[in-house]
Protein backbone atom coordinates (compact mmCIF):
# COMPACT_ATOMS: atom_id res chain seq x y z
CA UNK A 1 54.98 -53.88 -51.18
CA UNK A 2 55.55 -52.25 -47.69
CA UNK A 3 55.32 -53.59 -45.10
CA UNK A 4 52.13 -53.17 -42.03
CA UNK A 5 54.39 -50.45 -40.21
CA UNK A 6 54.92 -47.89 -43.29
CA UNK A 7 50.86 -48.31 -43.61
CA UNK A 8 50.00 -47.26 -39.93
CA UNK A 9 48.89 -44.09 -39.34
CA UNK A 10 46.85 -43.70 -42.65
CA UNK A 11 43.49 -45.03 -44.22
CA UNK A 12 43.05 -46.23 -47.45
CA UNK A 13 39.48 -47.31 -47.60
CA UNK A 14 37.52 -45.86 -50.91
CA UNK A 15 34.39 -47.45 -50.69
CA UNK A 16 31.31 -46.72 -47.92
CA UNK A 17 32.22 -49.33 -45.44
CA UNK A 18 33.57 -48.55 -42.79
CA UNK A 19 37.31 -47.90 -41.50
CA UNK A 20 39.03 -48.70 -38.46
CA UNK A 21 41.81 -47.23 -36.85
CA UNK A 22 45.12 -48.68 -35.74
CA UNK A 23 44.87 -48.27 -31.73
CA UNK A 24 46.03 -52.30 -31.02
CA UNK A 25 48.98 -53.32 -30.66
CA UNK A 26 50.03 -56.91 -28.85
CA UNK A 27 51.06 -60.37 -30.29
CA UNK A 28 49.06 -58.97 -33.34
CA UNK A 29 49.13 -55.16 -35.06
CA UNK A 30 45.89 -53.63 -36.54
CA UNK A 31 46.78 -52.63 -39.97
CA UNK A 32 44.44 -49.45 -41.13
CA UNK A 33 42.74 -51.42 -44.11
CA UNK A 34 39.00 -52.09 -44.10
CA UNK A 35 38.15 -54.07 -47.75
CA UNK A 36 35.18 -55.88 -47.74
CA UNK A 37 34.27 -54.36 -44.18
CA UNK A 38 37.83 -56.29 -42.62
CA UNK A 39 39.53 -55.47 -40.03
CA UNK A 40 42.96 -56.63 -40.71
CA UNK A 41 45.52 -58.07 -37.68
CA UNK A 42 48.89 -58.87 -38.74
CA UNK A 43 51.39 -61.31 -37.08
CA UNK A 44 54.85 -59.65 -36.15
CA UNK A 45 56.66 -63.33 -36.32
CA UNK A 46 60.41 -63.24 -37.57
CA UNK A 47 60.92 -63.41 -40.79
CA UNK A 48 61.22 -67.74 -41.82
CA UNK A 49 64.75 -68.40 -43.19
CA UNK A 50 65.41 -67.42 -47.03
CA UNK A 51 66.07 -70.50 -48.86
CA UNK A 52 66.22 -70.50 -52.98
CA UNK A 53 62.92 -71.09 -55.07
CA UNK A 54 62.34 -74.04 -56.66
CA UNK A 55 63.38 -73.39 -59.99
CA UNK A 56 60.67 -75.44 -61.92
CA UNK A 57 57.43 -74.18 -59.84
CA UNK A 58 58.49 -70.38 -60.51
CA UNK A 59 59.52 -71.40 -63.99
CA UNK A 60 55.54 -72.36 -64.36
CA UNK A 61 54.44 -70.07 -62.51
CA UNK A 62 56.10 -67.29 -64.68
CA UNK A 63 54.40 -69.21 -67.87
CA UNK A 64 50.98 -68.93 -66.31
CA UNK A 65 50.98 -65.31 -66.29
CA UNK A 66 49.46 -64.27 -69.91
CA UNK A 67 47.14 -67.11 -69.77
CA UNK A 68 45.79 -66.46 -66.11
CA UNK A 69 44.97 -62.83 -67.25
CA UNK A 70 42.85 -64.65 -70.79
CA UNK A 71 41.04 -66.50 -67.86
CA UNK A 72 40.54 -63.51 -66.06
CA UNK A 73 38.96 -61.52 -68.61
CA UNK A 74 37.11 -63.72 -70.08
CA UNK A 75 35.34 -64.24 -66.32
CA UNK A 76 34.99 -60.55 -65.54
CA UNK A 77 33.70 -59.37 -68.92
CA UNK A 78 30.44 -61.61 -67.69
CA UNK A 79 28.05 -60.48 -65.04
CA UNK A 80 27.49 -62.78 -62.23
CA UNK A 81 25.74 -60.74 -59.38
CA UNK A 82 24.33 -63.68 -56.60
CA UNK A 83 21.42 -64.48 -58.41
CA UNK A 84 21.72 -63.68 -61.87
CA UNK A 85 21.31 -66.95 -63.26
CA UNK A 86 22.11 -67.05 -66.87
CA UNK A 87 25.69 -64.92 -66.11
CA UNK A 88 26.40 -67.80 -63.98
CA UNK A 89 25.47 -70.42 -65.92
CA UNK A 90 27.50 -68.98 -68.50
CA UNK A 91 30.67 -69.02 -66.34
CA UNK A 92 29.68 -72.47 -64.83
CA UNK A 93 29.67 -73.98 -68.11
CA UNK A 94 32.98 -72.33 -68.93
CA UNK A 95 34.87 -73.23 -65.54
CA UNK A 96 33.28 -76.86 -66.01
CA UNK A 97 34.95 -76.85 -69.58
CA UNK A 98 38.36 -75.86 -67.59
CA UNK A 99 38.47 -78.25 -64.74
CA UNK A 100 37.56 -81.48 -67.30
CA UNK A 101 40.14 -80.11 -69.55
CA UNK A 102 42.52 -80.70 -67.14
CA UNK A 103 41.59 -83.89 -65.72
CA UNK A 104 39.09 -83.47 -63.21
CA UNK A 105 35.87 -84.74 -63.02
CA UNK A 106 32.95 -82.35 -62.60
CA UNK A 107 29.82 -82.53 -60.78
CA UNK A 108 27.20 -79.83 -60.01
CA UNK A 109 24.99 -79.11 -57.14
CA UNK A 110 22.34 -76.39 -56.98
CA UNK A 111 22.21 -73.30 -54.72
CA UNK A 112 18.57 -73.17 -54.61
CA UNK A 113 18.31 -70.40 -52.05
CA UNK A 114 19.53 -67.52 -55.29
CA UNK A 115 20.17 -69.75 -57.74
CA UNK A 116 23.19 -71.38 -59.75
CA UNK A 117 25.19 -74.53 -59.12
CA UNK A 118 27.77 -75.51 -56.79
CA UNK A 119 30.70 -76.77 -59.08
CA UNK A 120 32.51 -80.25 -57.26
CA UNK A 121 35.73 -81.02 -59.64
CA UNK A 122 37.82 -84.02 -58.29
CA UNK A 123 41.36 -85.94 -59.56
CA UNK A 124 42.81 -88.44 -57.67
CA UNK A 125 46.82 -88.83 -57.53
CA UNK A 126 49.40 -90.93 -56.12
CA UNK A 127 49.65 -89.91 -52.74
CA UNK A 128 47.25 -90.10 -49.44
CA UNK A 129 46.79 -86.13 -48.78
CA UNK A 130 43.04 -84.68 -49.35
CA UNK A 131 43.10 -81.33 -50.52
CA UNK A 132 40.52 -78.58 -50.86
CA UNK A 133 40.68 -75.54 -53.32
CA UNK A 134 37.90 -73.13 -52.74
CA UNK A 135 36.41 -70.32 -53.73
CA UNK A 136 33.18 -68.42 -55.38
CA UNK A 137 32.03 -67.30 -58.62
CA UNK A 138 29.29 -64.50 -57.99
CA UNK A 139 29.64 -61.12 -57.53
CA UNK A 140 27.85 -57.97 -55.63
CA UNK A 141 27.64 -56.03 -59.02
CA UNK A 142 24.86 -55.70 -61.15
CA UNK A 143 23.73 -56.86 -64.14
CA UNK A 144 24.92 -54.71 -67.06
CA UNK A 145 28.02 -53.42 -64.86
CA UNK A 146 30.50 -55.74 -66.99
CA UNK A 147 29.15 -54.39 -70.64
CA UNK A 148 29.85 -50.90 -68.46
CA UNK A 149 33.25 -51.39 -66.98
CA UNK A 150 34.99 -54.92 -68.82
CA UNK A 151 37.90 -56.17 -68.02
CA UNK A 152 41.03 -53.48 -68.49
CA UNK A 153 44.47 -53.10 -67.48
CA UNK A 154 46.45 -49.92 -66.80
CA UNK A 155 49.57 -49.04 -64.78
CA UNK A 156 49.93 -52.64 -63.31
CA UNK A 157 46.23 -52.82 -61.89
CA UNK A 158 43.86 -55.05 -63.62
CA UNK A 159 39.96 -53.17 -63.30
CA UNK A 160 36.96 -54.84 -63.87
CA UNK A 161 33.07 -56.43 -61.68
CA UNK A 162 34.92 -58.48 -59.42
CA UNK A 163 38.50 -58.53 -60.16
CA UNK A 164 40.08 -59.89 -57.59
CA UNK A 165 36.72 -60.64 -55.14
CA UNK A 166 37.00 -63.25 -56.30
CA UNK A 167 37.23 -63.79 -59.74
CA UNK A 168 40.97 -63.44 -59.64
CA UNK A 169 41.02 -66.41 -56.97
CA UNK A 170 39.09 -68.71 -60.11
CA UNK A 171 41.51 -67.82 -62.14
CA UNK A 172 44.39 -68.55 -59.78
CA UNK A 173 43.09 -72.30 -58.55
CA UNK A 174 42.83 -73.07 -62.77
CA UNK A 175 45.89 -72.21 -63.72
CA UNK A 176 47.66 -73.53 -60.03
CA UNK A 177 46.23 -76.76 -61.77
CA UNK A 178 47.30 -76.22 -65.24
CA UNK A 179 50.74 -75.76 -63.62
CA UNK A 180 50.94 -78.68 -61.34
CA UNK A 181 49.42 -80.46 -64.97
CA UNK A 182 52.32 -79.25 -66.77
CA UNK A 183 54.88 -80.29 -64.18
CA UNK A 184 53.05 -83.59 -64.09
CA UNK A 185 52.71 -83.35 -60.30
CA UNK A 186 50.46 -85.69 -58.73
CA UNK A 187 51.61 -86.50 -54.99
CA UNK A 188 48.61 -85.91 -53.65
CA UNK A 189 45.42 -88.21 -52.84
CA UNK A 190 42.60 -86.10 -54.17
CA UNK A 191 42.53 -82.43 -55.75
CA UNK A 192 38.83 -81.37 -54.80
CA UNK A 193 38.01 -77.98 -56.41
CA UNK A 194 34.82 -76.16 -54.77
CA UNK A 195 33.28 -73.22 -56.40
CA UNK A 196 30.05 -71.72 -55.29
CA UNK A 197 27.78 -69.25 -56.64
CA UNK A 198 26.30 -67.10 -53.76
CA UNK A 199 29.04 -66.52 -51.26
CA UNK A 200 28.44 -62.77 -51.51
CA UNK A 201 24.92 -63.33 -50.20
CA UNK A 202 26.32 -65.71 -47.13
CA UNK A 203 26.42 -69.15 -49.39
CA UNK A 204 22.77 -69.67 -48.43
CA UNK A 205 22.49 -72.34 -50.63
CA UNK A 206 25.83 -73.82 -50.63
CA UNK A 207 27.24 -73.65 -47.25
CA UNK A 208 25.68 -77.10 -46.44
CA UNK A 209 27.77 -78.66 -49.47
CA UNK A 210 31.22 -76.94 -48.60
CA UNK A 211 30.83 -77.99 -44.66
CA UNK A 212 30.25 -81.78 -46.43
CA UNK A 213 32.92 -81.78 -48.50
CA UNK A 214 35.56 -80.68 -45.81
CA UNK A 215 34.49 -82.66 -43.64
CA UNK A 216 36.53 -85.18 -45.55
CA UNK A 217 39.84 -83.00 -46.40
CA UNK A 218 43.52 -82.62 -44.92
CA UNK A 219 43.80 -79.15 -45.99
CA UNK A 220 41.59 -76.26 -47.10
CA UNK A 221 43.12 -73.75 -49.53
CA UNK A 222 40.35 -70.86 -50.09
CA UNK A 223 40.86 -68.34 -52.77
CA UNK A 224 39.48 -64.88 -51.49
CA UNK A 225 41.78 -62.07 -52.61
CA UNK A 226 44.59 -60.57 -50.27
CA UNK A 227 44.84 -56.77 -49.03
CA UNK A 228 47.06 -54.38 -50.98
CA UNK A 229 45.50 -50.94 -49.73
CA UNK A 230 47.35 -52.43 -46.57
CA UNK A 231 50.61 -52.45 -48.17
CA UNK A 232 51.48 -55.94 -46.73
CA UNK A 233 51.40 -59.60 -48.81
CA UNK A 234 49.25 -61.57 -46.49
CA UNK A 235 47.14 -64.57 -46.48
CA UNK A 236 44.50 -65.11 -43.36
CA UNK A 237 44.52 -67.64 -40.42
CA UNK A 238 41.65 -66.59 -38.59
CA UNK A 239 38.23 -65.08 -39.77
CA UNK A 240 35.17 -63.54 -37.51
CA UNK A 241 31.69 -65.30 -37.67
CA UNK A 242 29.24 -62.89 -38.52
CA UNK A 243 25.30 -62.88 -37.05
CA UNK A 244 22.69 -60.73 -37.26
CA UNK A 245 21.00 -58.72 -34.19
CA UNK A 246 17.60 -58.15 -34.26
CA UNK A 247 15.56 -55.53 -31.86
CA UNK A 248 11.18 -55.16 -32.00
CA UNK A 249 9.71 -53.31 -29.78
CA UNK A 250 6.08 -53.23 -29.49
CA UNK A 251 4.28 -50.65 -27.69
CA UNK A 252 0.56 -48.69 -28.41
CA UNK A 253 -0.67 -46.31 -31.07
CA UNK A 254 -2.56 -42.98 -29.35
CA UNK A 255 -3.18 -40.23 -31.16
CA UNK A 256 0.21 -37.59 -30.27
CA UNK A 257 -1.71 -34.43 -29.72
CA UNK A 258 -4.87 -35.33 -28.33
CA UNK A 259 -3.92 -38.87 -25.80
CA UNK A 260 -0.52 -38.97 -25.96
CA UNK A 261 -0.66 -40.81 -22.54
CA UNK A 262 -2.78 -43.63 -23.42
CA UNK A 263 0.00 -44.66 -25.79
CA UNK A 264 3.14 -46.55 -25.35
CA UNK A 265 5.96 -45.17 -27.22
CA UNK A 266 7.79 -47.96 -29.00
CA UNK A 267 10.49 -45.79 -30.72
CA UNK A 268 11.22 -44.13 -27.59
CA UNK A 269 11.81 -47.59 -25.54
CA UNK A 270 13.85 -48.91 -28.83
CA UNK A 271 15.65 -45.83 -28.19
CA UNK A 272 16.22 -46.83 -24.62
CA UNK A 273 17.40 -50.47 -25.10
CA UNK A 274 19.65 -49.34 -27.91
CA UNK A 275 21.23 -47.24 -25.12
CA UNK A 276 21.31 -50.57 -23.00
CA UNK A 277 22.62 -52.57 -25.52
CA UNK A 278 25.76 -50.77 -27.02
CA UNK A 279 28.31 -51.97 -24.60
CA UNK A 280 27.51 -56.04 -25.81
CA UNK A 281 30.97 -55.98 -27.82
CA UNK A 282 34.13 -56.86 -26.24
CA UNK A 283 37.13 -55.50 -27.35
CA UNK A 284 39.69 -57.84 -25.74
CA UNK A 285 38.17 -60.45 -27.41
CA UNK A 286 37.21 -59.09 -31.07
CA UNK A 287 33.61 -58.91 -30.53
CA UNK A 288 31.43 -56.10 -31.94
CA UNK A 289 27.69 -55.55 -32.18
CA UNK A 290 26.87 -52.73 -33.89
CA UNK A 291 23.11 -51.50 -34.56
CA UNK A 292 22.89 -50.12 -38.79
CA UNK A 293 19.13 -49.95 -39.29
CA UNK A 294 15.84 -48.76 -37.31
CA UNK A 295 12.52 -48.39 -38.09
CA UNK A 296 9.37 -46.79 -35.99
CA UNK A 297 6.51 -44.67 -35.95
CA UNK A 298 3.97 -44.08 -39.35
CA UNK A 299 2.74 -40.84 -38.86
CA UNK A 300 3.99 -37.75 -37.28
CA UNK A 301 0.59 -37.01 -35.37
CA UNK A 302 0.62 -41.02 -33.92
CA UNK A 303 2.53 -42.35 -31.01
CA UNK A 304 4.33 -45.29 -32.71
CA UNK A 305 2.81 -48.46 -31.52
CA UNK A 306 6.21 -51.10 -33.21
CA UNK A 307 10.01 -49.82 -33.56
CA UNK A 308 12.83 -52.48 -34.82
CA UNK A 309 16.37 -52.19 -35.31
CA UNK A 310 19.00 -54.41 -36.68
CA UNK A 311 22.66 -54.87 -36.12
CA UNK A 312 25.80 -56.81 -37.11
CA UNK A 313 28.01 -58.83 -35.09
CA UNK A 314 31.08 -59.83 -35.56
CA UNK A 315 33.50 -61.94 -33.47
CA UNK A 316 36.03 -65.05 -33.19
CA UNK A 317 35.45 -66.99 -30.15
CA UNK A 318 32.20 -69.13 -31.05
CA UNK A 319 31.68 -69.15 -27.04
CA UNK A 320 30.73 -65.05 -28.04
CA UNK A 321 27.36 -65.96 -29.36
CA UNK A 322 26.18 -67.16 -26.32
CA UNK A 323 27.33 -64.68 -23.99
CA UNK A 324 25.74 -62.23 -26.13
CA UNK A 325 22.22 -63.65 -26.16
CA UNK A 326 22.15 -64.39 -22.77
CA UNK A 327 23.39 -60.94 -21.75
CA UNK A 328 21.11 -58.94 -24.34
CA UNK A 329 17.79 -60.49 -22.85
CA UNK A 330 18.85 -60.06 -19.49
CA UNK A 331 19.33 -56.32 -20.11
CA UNK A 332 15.97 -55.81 -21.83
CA UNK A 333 13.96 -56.95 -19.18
CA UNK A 334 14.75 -53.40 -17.79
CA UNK A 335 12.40 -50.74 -19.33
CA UNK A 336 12.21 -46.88 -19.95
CA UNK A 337 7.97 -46.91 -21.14
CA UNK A 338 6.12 -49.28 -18.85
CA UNK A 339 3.92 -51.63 -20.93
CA UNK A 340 5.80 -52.37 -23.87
CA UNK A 341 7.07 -56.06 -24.82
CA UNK A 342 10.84 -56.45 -26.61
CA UNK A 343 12.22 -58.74 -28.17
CA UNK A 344 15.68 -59.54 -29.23
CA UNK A 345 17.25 -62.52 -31.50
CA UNK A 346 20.67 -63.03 -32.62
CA UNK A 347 20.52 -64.78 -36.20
CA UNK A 348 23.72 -66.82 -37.15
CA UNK A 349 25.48 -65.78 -40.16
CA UNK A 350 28.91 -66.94 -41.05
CA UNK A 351 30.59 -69.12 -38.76
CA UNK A 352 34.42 -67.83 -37.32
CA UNK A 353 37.65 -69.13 -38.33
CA UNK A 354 39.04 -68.92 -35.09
CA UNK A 355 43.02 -69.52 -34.18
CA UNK A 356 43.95 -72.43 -34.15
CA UNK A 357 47.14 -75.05 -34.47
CA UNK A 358 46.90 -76.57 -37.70
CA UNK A 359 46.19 -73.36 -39.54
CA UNK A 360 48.66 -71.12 -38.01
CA UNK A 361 51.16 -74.08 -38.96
CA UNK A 362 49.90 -73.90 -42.53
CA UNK A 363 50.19 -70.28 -42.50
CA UNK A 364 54.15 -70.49 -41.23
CA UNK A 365 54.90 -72.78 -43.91
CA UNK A 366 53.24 -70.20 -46.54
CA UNK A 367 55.46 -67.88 -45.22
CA UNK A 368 58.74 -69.62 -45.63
CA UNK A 369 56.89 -70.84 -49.16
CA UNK A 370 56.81 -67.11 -49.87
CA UNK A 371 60.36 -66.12 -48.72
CA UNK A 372 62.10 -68.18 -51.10
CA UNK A 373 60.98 -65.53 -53.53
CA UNK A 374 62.48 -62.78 -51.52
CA UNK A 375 58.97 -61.67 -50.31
CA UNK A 376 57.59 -60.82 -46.83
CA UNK A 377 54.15 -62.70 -46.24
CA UNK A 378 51.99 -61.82 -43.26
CA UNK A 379 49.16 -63.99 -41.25
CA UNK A 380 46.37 -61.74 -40.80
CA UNK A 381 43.47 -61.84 -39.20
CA UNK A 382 40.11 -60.25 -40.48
CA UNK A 383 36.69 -59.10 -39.29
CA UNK A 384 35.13 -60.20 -42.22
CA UNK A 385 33.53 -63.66 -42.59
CA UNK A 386 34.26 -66.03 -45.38
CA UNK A 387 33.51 -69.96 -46.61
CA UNK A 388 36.77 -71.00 -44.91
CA UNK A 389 34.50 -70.66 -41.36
CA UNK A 390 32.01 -73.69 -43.64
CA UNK A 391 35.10 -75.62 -44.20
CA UNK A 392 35.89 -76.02 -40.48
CA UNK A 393 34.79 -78.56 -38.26
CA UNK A 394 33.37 -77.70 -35.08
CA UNK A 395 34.14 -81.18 -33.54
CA UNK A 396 37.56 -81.43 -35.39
CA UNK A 397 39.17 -77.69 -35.20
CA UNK A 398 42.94 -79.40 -36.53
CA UNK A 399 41.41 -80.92 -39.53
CA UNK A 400 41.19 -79.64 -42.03
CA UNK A 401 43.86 -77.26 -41.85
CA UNK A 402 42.66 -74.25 -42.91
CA UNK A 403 44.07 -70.79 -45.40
CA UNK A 404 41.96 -68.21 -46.47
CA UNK A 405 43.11 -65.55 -48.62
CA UNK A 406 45.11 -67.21 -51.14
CA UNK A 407 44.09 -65.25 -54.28
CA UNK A 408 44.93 -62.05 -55.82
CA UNK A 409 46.42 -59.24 -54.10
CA UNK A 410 44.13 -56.43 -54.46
CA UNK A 411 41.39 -53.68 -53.35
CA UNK A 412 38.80 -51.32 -52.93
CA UNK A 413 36.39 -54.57 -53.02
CA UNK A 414 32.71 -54.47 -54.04
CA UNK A 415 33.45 -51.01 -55.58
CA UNK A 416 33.50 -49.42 -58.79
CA UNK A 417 37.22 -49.16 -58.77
CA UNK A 418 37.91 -52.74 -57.43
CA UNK A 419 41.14 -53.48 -58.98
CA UNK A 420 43.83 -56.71 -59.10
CA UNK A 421 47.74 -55.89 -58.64
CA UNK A 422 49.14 -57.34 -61.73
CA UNK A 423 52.72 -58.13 -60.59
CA UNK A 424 51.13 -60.48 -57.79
CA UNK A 425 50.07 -63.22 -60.57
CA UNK A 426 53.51 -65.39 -60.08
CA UNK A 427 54.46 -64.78 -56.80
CA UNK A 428 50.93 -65.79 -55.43
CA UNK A 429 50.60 -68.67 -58.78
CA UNK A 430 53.92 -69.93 -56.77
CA UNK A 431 52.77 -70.21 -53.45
CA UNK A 432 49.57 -71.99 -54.00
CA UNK A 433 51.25 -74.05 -56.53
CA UNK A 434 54.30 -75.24 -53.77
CA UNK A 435 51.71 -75.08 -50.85
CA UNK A 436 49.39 -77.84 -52.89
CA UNK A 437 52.95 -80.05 -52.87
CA UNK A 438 54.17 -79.19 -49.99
CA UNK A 439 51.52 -80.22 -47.83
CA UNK A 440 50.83 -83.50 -49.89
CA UNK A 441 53.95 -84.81 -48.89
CA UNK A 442 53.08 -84.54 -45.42
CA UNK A 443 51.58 -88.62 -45.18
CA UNK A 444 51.69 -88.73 -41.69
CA UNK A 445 49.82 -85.44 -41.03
């Protein structure tokens, strides 16, 4: 792959969501890719020192290749849209087959909120290290849209319902286990794998379970996929939290042509606040707030007595959410039509992943993981919330250690043409599969 510099001046993204432009450029470089609504910042650290590849692991990890892409088909050619409940029981009860077929033991927990079950699989090894492999089983795509568009693979892209978000990250924790299995590697304390069935509607119902399980870990590996239409190999260190902005005005109905002045036009002060409240983001920082939806008015010949709008945050410093509710119902007390009331509430959503010490140590030693194949890997930096923010500890940000992004390389995610870069299986099979020893020989840690 290229690297973030050949990719600079051009935009990939194929899908609605939106795409942002390369204008930043200090310790980190905004790369032009927006999958899954990310905004991607890559680290311009030297390149780590080559060193040769262990032999064995990429011997296994080469071996793994035909049977990772059985696994994969066999998950994508089954629908499991958040919420379709007998696709995911399906896969549960083949991913439970998996994991206790190579030595784990399984238990489930349900995600009431859509439906499904958490799936807990634990093995216990020789050494002291406690680490997590995560990732989620559901989908955004429909029901039907596997029987549509199954699994296929042409000109080194694998196509299918969720690919590589994140079916190809299942696929890589199984077989990372059947090759640790095979090399009869157990140096570490406990193996806990966590998959979860509604992370594509904000792990509602299993959010509380991940944040538990952590709690108790060393190290966090999480699964999501990686970022080819960047044309960079990267895995994440840092993640934006994501809430949810929420606007109602409330004004007076009057009749528009006949009393127009004994109403209070609510869409007109939304209108106004909206004005007041675009400049909440901060740049510098990574914060955004940007209104999507409205609503007002029920009748063209009636002033509209209720407007609302709704927006979508995004930011890293966890200090942001304050600063942003505080300042947002300062500024509304400030208004255009005398005698309306407005409200505004900022609903958490994802927590961040901000920077921090242990991960971007984690991250370096991916990358000198990575070169020993020859291969540049990059820390990014996304605007897109995942379950790694569950996994850390507010009161503990250096433990666990933390890695998002650990799957497949791919793109154009939650789209029609969502596809998995075939020639990515062993190189990324290898990293997780070194990563997983390397950091369970870290005792002291």
């Amino acid at each position: 792959m290229g690297k973030a510099s050949e990719t600079r001046n051009r935009c990939v993204q194929r899908t609605p969501n939106r795409c942002v432009d390369p204008p930043m450029i200090r310790t980190f470089m905004r790369a032009p890719v927006c999958s899954l609504a990310m905004a991607l910042f890559v680290t311009l650290a030297p390149f780590p020192a080559l060193s040769a590849p262990d032999e064995a692991v990429l011997a296994v990890a080469k071996a793994q290749d035909g049977p990772y892409r059985e696994t994969l088909k066999g998950l994508v050619d089954v629908d499991t849209g958040t919420g379709d409940v007998p696709g995911l029981s399906k896969v549960e009860g083949v991913l439970k087959a998996h994991l206790e077929a190579l030595g784990l033991s399984v238990n489930l927990r349900a995600a009431p909120v859509f439906g499904g079950n958490t799936l807990i699989g634990t093995k216990s090894g020789s050494g002291t290290r406690k680490i997590m492999l995560l990732v989620h089983y559901d989908t955004v795509f429909s029901t039907g849209d596997a029987a549509k568009r199954p699994y296929t693979e042409r000109e080194g892209r694998a196509y299918g319902p969720g690919v590589a978000d994140a079916k190809g990250g299942i696929a890589m924790i199984l077989h990372v286990l059947a090759g640790l299995e095979a090399m009869r590697f157990d140096g570490y304390g406990t193996l806990t794998v966590v998959l979860n069935p509604d992370e594509e509607r904000g792990s509602r119902g299993s959010r509380d379970e991940i944040a538990k399980i952590a709690r108790d870990q060393d190290v966090v590996l999480s699964f999501e996929p990686s970022f080819a239409e960047a044309g960079i190999d990267a895995v994440t260190v840092a993640t934006k939290g994501i809430n949810y902005a929420s606007l109602i005005v409330k004004g007076r109905a009057a009749h528009a042509g006949g009393a127009p002045e004994a109403g209070r036009n609510a869409v007109v002060e939304l209108a106004h606040q909206i004005l007041q409240l675009q400049d909440l983001g901060d740049p510098a920082k990574g914060t955004s707030l940007h209104w999507t939806v409205f609503h007002g008015g029920t009748k063209p010949n009636i002033i509209p007595e209720e407007a609302k709008a709704e927006g979508d945050m995004r930011y890293f410093a966890p200090s942001e959410y304050d600063r942003v509710l505080t300042a947002a119902r300062r500024i509304i007390g400030a208004h255009r039509v005398p005698d309306t009331q407005v409200t505004f509430d900022l609903a958490k959503g994802r927590p961040p992943l901000p920077r921090n010490p242990a991960t971007q140590a984690l991250g370096e030693r991916a990358r000198s993981i990575y070169a020993e194949l020859g291969a540049d890997l990059s820390l990014a930096e996304i605007g897109g919330g995942t379950d790694a923010g569950y996994a850390l500890q507010p009161d503990s940000p250096a433990k666990p250690a933390i890695i998002e992004s650990l799957g497949i390389v791919g793109g154009h995610y939650h789209s029609a043409d969502e596809f998995a870069v075939l020639a990515s299986i062993t190189p990324r099979l290898y990293l997780a599969t070194r990563l997983v020893m390397e950091v369970s020989k870290d005792a002291s840690r």
